[in-house]
C-alpha atoms as a PDB file:
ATOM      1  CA  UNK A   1      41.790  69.431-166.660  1.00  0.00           C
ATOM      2  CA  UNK A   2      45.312  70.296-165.843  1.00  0.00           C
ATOM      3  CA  UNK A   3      46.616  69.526-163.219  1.00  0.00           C
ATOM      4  CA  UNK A   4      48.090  72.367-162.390  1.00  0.00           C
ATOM      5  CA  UNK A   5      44.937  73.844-161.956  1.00  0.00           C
ATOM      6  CA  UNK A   6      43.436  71.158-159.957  1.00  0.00           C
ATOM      7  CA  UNK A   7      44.232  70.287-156.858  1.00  0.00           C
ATOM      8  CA  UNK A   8      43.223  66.794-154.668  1.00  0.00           C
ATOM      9  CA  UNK A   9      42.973  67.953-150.867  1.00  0.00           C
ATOM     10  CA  UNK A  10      43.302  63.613-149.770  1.00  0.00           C
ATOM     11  CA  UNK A  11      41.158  61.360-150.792  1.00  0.00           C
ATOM     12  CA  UNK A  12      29.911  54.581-149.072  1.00  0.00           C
ATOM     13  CA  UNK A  13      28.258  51.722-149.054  1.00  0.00           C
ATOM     14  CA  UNK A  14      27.281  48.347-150.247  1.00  0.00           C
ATOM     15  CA  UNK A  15      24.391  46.107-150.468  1.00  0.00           C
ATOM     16  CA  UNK A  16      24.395  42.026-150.176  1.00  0.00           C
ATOM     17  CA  UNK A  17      22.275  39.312-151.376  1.00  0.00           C
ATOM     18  CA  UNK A  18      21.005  36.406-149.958  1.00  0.00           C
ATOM     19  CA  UNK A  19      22.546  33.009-150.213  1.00  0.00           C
ATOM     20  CA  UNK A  20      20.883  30.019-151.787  1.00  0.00           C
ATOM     21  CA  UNK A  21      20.928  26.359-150.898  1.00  0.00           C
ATOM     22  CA  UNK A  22      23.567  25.765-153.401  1.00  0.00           C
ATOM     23  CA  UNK A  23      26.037  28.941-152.657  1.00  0.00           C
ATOM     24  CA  UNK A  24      24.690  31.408-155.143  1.00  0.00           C
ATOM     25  CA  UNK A  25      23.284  34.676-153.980  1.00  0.00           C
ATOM     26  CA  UNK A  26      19.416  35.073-154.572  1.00  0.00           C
ATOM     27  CA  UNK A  27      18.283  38.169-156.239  1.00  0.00           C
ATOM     28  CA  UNK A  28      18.566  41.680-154.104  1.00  0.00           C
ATOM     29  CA  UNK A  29      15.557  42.609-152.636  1.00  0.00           C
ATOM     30  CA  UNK A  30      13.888  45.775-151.213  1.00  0.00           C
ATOM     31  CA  UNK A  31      14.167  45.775-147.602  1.00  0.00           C
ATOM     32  CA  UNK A  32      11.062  45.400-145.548  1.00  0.00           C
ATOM     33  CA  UNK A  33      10.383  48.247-143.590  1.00  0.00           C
ATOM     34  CA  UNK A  34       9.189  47.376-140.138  1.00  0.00           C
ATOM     35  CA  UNK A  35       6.299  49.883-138.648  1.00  0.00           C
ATOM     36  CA  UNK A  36       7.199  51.332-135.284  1.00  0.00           C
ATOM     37  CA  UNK A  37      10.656  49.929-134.606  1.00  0.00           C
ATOM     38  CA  UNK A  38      12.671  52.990-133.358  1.00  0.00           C
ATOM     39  CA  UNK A  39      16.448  52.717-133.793  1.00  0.00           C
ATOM     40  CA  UNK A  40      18.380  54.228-131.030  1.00  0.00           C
ATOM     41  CA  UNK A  41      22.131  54.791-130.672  1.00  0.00           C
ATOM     42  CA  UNK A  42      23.678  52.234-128.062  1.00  0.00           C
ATOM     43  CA  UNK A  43      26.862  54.720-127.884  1.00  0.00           C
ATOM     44  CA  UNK A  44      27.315  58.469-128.893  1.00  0.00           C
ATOM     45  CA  UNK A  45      30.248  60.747-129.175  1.00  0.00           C
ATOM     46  CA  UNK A  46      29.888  64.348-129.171  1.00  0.00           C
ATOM     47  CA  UNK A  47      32.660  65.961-131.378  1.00  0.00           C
ATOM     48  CA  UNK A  48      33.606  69.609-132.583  1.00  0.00           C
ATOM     49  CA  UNK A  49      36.414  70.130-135.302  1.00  0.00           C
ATOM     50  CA  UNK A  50      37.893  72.912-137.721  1.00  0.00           C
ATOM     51  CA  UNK A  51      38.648  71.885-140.666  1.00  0.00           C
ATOM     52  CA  UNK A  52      41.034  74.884-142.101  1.00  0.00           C
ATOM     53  CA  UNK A  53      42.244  75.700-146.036  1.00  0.00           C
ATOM     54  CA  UNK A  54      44.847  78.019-146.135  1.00  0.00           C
ATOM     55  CA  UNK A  55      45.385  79.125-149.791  1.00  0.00           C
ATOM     56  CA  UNK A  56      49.201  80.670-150.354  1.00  0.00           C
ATOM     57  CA  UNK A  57      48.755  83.207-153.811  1.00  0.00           C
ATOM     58  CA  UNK A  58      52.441  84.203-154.347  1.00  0.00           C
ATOM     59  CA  UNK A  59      51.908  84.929-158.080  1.00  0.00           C
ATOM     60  CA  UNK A  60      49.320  87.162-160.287  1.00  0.00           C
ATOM     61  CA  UNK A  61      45.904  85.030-159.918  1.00  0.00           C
ATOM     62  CA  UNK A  62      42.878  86.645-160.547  1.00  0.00           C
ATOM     63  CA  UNK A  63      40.511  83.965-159.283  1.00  0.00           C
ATOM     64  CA  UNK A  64      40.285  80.815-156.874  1.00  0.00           C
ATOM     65  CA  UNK A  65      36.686  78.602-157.023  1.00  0.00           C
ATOM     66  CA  UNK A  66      36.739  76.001-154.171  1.00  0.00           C
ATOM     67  CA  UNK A  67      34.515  73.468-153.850  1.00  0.00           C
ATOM     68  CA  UNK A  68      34.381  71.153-150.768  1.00  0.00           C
ATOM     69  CA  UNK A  69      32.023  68.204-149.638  1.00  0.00           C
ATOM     70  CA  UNK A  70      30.346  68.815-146.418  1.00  0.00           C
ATOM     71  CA  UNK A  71      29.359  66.290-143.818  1.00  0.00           C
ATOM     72  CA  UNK A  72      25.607  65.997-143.061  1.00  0.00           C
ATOM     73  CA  UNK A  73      23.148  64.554-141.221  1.00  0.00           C
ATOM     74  CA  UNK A  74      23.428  60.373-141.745  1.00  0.00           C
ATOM     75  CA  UNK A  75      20.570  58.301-139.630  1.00  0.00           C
ATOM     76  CA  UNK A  76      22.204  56.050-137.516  1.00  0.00           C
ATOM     77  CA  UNK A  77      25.764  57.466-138.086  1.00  0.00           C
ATOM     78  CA  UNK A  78      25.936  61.146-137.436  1.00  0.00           C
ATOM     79  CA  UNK A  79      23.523  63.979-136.242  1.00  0.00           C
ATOM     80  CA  UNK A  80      24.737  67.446-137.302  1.00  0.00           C
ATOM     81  CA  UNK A  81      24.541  69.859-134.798  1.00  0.00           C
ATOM     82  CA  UNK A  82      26.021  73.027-136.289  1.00  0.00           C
ATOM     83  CA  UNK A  83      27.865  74.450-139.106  1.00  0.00           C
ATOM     84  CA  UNK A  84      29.640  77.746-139.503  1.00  0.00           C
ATOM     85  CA  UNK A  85      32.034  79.696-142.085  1.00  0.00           C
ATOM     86  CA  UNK A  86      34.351  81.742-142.291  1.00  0.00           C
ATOM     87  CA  UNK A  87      34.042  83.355-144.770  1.00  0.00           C
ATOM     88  CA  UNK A  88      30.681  82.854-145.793  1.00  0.00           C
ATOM     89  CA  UNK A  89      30.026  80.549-148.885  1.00  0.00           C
ATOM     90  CA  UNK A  90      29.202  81.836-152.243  1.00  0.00           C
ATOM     91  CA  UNK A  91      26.721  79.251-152.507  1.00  0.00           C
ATOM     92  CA  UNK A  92      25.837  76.104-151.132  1.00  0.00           C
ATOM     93  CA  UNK A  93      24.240  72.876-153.032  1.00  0.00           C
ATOM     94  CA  UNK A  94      23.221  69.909-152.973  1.00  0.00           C
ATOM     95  CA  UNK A  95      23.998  66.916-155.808  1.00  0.00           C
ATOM     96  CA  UNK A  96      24.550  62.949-156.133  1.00  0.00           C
ATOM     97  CA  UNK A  97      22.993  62.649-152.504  1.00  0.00           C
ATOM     98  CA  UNK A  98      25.940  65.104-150.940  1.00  0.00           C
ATOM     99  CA  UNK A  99      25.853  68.763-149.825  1.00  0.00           C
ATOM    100  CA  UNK A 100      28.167  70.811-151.016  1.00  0.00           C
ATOM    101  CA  UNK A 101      29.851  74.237-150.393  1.00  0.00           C
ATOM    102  CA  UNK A 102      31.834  76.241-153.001  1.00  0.00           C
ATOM    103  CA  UNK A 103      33.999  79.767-151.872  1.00  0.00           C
ATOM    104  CA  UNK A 104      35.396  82.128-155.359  1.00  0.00           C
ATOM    105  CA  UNK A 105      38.023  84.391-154.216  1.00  0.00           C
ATOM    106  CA  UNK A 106      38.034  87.721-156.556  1.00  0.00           C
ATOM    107  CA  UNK A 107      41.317  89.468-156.797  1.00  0.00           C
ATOM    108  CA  UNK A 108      42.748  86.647-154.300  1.00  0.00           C
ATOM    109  CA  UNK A 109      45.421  88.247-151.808  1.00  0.00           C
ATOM    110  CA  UNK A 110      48.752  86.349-150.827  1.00  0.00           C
ATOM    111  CA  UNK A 111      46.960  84.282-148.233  1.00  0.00           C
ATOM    112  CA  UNK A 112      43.205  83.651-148.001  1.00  0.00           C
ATOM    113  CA  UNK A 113      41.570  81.235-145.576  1.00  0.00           C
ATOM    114  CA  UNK A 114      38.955  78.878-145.374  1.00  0.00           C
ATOM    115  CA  UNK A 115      37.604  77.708-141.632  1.00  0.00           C
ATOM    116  CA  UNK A 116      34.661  75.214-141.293  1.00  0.00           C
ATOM    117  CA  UNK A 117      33.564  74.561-137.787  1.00  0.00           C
ATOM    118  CA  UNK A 118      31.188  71.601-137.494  1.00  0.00           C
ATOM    119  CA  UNK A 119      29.772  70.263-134.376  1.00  0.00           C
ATOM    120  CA  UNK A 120      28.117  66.746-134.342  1.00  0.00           C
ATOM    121  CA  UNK A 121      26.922  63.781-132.394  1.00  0.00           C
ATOM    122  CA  UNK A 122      28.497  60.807-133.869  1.00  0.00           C
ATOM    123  CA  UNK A 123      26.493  57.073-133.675  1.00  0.00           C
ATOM    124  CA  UNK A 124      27.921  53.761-133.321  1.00  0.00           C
ATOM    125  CA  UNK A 125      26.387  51.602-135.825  1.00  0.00           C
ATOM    126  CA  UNK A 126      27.999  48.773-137.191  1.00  0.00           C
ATOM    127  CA  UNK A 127      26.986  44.680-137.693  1.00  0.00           C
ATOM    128  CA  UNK A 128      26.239  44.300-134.459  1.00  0.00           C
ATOM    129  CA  UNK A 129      23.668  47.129-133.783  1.00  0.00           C
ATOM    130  CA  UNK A 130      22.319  47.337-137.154  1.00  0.00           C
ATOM    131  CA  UNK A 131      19.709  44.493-136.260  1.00  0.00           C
ATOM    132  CA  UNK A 132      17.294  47.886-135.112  1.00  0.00           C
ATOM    133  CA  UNK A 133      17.949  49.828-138.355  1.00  0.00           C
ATOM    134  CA  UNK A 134      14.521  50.992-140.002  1.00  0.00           C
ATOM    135  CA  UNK A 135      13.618  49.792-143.300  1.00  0.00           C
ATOM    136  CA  UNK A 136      13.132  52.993-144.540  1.00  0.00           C
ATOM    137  CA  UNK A 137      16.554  54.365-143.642  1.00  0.00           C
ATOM    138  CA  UNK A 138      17.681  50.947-145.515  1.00  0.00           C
ATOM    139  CA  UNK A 139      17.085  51.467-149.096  1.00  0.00           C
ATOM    140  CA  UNK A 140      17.528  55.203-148.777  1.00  0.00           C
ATOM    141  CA  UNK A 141      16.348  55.951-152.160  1.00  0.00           C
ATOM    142  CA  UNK A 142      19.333  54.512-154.214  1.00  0.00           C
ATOM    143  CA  UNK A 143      19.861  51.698-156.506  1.00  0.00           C
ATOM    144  CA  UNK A 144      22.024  49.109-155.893  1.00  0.00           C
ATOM    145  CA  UNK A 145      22.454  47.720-159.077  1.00  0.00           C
ATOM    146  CA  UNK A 146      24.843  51.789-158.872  1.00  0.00           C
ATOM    147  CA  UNK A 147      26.965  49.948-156.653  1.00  0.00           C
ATOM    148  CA  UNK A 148      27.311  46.392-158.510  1.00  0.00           C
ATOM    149  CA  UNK A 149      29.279  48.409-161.317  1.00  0.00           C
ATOM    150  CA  UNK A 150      33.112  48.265-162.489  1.00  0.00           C
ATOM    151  CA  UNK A 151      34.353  51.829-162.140  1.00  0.00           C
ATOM    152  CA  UNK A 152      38.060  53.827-161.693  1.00  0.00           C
ATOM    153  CA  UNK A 153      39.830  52.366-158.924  1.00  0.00           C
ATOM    154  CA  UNK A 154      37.218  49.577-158.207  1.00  0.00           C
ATOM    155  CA  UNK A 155      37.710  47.533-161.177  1.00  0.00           C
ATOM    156  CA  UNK A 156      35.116  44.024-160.318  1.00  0.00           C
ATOM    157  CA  UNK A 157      35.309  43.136-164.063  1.00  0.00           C
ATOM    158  CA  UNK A 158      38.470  42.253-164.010  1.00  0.00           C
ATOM    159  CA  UNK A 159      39.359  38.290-164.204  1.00  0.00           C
ATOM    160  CA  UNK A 160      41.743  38.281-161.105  1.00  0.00           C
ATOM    161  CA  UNK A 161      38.924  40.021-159.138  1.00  0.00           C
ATOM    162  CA  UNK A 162      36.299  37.909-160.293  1.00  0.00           C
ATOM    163  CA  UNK A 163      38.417  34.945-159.984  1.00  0.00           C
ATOM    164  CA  UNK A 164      39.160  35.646-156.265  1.00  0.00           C
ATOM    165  CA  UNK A 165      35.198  36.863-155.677  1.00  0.00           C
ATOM    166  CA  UNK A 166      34.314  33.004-157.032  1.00  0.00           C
ATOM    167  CA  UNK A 167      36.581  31.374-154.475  1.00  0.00           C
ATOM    168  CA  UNK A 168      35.161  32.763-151.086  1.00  0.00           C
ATOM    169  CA  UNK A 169      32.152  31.078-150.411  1.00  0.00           C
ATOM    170  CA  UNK A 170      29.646  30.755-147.407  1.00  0.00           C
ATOM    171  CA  UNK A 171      25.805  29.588-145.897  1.00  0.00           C
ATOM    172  CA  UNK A 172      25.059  33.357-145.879  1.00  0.00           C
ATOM    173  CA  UNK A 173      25.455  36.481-146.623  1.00  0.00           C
ATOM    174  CA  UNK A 174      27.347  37.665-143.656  1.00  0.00           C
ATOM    175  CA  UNK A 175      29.565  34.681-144.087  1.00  0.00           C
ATOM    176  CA  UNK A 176      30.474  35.406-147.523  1.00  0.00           C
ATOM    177  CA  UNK A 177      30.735  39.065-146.346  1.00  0.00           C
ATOM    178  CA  UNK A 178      33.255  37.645-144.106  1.00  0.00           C
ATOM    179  CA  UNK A 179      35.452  35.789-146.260  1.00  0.00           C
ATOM    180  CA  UNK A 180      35.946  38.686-148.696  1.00  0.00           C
ATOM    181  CA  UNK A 181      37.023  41.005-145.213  1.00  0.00           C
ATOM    182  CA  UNK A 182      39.465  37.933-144.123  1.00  0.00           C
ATOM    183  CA  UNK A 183      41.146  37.649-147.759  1.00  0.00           C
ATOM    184  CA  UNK A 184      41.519  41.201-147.818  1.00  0.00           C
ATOM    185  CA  UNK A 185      43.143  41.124-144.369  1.00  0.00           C
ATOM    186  CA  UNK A 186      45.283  38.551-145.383  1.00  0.00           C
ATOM    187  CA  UNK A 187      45.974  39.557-148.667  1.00  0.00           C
ATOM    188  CA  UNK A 188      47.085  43.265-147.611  1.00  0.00           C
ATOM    189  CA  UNK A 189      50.204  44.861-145.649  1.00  0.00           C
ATOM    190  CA  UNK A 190      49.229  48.449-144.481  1.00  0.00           C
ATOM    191  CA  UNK A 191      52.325  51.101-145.625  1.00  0.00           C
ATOM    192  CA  UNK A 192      51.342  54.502-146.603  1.00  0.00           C
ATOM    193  CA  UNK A 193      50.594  55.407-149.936  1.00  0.00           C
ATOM    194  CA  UNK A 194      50.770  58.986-150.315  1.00  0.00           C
ATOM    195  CA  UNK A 195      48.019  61.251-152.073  1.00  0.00           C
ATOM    196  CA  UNK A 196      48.196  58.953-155.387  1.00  0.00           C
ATOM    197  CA  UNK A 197      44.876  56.858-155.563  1.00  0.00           C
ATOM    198  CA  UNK A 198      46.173  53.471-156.436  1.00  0.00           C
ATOM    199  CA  UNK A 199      42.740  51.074-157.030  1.00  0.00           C
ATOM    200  CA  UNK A 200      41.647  47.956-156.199  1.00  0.00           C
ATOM    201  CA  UNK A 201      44.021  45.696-159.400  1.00  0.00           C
ATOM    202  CA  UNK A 202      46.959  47.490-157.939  1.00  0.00           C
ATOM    203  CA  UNK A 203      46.130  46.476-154.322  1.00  0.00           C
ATOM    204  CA  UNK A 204      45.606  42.910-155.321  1.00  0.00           C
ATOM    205  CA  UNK A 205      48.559  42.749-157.428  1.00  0.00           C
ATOM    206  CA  UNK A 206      50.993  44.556-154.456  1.00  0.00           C
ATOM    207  CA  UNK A 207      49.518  43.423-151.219  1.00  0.00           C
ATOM    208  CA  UNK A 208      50.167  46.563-149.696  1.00  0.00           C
ATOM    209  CA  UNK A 209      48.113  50.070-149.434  1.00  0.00           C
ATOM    210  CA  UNK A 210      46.377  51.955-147.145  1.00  0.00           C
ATOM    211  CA  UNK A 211      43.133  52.215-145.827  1.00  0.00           C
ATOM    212  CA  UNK A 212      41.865  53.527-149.703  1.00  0.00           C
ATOM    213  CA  UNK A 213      44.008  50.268-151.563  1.00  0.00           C
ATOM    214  CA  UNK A 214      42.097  48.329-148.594  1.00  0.00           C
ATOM    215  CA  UNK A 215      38.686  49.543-148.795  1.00  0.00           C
ATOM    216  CA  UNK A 216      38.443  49.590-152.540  1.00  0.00           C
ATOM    217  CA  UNK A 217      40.019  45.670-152.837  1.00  0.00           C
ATOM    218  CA  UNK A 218      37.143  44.874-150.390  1.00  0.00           C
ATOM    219  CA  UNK A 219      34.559  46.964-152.257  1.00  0.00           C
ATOM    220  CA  UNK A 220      35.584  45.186-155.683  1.00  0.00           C
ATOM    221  CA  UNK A 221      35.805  41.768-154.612  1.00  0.00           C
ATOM    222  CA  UNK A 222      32.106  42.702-153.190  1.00  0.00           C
ATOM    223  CA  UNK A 223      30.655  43.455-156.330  1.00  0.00           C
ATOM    224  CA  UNK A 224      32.357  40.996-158.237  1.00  0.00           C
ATOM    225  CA  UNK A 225      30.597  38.527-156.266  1.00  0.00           C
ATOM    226  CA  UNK A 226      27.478  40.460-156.372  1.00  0.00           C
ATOM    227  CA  UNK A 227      27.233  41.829-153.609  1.00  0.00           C
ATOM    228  CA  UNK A 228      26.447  45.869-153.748  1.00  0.00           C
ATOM    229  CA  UNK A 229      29.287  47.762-152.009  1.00  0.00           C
ATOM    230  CA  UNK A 230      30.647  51.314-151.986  1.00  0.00           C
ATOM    231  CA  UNK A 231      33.749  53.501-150.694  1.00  0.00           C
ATOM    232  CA  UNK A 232      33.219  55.885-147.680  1.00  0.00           C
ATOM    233  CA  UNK A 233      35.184  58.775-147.324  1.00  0.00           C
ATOM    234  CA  UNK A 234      35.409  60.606-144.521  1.00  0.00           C
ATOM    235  CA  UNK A 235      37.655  61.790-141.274  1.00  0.00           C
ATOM    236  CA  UNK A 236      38.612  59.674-137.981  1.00  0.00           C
ATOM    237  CA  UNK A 237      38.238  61.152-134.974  1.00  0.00           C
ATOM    238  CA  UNK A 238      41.906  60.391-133.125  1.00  0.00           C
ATOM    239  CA  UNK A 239      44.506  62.613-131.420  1.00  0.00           C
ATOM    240  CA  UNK A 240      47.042  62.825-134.453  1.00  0.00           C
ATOM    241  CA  UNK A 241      44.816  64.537-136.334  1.00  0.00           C
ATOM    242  CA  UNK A 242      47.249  64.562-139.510  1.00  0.00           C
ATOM    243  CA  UNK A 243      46.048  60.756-140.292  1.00  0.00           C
ATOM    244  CA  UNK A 244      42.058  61.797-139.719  1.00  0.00           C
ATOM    245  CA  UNK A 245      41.368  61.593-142.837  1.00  0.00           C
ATOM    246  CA  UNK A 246      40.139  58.078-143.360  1.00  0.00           C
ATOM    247  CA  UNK A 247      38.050  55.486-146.149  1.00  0.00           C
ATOM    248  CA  UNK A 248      36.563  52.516-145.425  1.00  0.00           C
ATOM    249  CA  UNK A 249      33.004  50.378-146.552  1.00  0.00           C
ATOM    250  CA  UNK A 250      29.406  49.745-146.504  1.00  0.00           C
ATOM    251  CA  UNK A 251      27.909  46.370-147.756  1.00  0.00           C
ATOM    252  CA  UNK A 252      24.137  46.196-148.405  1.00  0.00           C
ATOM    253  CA  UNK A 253      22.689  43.656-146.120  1.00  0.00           C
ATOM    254  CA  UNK A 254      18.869  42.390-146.746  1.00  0.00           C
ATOM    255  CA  UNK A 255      17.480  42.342-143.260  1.00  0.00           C
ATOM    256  CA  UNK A 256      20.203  45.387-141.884  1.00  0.00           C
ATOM    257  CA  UNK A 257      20.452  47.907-145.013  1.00  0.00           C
ATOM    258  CA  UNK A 258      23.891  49.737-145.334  1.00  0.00           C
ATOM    259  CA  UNK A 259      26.461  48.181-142.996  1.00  0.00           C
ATOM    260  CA  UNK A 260      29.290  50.004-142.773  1.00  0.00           C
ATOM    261  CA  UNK A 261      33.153  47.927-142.423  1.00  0.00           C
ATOM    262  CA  UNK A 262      36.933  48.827-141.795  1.00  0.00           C
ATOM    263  CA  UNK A 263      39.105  46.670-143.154  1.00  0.00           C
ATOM    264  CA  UNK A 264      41.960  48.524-142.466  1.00  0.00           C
ATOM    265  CA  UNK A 265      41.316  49.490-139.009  1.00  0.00           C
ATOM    266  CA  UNK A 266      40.371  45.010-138.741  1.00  0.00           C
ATOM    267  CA  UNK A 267      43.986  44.068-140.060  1.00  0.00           C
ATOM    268  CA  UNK A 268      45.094  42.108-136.445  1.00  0.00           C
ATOM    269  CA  UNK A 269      46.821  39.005-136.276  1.00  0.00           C
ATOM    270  CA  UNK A 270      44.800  38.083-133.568  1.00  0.00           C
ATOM    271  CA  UNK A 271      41.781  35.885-135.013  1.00  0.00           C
ATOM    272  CA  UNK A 272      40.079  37.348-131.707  1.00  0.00           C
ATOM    273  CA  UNK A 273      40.576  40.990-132.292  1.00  0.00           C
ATOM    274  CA  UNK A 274      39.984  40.608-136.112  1.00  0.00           C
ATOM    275  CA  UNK A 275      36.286  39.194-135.791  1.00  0.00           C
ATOM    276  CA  UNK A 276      35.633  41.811-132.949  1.00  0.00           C
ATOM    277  CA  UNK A 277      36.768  44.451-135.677  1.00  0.00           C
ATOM    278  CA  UNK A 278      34.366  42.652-138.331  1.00  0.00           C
ATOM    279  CA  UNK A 279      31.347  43.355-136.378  1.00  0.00           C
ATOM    280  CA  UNK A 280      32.457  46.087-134.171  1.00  0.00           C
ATOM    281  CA  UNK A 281      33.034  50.222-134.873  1.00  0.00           C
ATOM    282  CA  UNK A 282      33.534  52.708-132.662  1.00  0.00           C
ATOM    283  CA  UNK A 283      31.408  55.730-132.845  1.00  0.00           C
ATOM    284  CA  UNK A 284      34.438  58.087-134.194  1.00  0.00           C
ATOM    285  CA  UNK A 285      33.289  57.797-137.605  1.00  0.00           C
ATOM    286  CA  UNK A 286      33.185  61.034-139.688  1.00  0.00           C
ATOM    287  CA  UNK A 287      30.862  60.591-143.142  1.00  0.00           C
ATOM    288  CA  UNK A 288      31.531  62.404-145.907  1.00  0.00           C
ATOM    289  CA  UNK A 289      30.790  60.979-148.642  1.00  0.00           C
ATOM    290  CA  UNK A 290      29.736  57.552-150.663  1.00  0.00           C
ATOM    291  CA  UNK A 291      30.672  58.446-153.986  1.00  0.00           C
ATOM    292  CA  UNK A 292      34.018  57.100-155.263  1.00  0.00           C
ATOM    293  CA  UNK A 293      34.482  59.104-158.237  1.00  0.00           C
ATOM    294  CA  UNK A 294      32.720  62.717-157.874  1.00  0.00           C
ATOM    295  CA  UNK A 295      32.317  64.418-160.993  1.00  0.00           C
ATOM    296  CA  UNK A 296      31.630  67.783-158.824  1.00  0.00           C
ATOM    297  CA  UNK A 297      35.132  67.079-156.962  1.00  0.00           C
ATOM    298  CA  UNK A 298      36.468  66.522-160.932  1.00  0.00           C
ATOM    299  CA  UNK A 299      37.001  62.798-159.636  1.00  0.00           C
ATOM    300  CA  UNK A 300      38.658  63.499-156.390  1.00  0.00           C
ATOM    301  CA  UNK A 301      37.470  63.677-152.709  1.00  0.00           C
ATOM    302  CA  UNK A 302      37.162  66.002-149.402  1.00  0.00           C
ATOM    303  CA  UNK A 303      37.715  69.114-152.407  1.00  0.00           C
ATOM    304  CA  UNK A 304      39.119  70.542-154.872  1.00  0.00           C
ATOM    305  CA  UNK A 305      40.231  74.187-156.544  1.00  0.00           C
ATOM    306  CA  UNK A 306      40.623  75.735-159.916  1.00  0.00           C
ATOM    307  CA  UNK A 307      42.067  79.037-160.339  1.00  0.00           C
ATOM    308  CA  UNK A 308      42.851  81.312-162.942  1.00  0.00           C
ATOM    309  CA  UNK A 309      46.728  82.961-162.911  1.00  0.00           C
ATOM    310  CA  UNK A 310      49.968  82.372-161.619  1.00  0.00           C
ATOM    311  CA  UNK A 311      50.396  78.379-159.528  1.00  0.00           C
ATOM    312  CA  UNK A 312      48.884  78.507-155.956  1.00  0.00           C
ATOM    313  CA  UNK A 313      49.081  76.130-153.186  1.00  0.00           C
ATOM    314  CA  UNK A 314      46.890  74.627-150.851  1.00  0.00           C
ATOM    315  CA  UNK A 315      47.346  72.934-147.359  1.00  0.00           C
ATOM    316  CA  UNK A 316      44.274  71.848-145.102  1.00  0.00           C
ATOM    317  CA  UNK A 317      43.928  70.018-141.912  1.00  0.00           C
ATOM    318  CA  UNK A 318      41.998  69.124-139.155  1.00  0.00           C
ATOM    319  CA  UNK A 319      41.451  70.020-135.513  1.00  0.00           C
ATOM    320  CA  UNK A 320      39.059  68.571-133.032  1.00  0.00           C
ATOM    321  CA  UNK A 321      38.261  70.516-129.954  1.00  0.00           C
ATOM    322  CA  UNK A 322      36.132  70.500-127.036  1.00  0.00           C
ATOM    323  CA  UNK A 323      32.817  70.472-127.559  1.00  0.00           C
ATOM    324  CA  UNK A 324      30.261  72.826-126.321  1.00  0.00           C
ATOM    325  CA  UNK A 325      27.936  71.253-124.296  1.00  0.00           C
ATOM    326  CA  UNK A 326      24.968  73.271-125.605  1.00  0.00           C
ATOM    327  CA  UNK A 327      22.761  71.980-128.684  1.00  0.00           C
ATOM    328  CA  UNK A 328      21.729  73.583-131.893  1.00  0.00           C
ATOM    329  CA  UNK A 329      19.119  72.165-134.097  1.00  0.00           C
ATOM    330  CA  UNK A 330      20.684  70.060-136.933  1.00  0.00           C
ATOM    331  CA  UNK A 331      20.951  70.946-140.343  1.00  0.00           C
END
């Protein structure tokens, strides 16, 4: 499509093996699902945001179609309370596992708006609390062989990948887990990278990015070494709002399920800090998301527009606010 007429508003999950006696990983496995274990957050954060599109038509365009992912309801990571529009959707759907909402603007005037207000209750889960995770909300219906593939911007076929992936070794899965995090750590310097998606071969070959070049290194050294990982994209909750948006990882873990990782946010000097960050998130973790390339997004993430007429532009952002107190049922 041209690019003109498509626009990328900014930019989950992985699954591990176990380790054999002599270093390689055993065959992936269902998790078993344990009867009657109850998972329960050991820290909530209750959280309210706008998120905000404001289209600017200065031309002759006769129609704007927006599409935008929406965050849902996540066990163990996110309960949504509420959701609200302004103006209402022209349709909502649901596709690849995400929920979707898509606004068409008809005879667009010079400035139309888009407001999303989303209340939620937000979950730590990470390595260290993922020992109570159900079976059931383990698997969660997927394949993991999905998430052992070479794909745009996480390219595990590639010989340098492969060749780093059959370096890092370890007595288990966690360990080797590990070692993939730490060369990634050491491997990268954070710098901004601007909108341009970069991959995981340009990462390697720099040794700088942000938290996307960082994420999708750790994702494709993952699957090179056969372990089933994926991209998360998604929003931070912090007080400069205009570096919310956020991506990071989930690795597939046999007893745990879907364990989610930062590397950027674990990039410390400290060997201290670092491990803490290994096994350790906060529960200001936003989830969009899981898919890395999203044909409905035409490849891209958070959104994306077509229109039909003169150029228009697009800015969006992000505001957190108090949060109301009250609760709605979750949807």
């Amino acid at each position: 499509m041209d690019r003109k007429r498509l626009f990328l508003l900014s930019l989950i999950v992985t699954a591990t093996c176990l380790t054999a006696a002599d270093g390689r990983l055993a065959p992936r496995q269902r998790a078993k699902h344990q009867p009657g274990r109850q998972w329960t957050p050991p820290v909530s954060n209750l959280v309210e945001f706008d998120l905000t599109y404001d289209f600017s038509v200065p031309g002759q365009t006769r129609s704007i179609s927006f599409v935008v992912v929406l965050p849902t309801t996540i066990p163990c990571r996110q309960k949504i309370l509420s959701r609200s529009y302004l103006p209402k959707p022209s349709r909502i759907f649901n596709e690849n596992g995400n929920r979707y909402a898509e606004f068409v603007f008809n005879k667009p005037e010079r400035h139309e708006k888009v407001k999303i207000r989303v209340k939620a209750e937000l979950y730590r889960y990470d390595l260290l609390t993922s020992r109570a995770e159900t079976g059931e909300q383990m698997v969660g219906g997927e394949r993991l062989d999905d998430f052992l593939k070479q794909e745009r911007y996480i390219e595990s076929d590639q010989d340098e990948i492969r060749q780093i992936a059959a370096g890092l070794e370890g007595n288990t899965e966690i360990d080797v887990v590990k070692q993939i995090y730490d060369y990634v750590l050491d491997h990268m310097e954070y710098v901004k990278s601007g909108k341009d998606d970069r991959g995981a071969m340009v990462a390697m070959e720099r040794g700088k990015g942000d938290c996307t070049e960082y994420a999708d290194l750790f994702v494709a050294i993952c699957r090179a070494r056969d372990i089933p990982a994926r991209v998360v994209t998604g929003y931070t909750v912090q007080a400069e709002t205009s570096r919310s948006k956020h991506n990071w990882a989930e690795v597939y873990l046999q007893d745990r399920g879907w364990v989610p990782f930062d590397p950027a946010a674990g990039d410390m000097k400290s060997p201290i800090f670092r491990n803490r960050a290994f096994g350790t998130m906060r529960p200001v973790y936003i989830y969009l998301s899981h898919i890395r390339n999203d044909h409905v997004l035409d490849n891209h993430n958070f959104g994306t527009y077509k229109y039909w007429g003169d150029r228009i532009t697009l800015t969006d952002s992000i505001e957190f606010r108090v949060p109301d107190q009250s609760t709605v049922d979750s949807r």
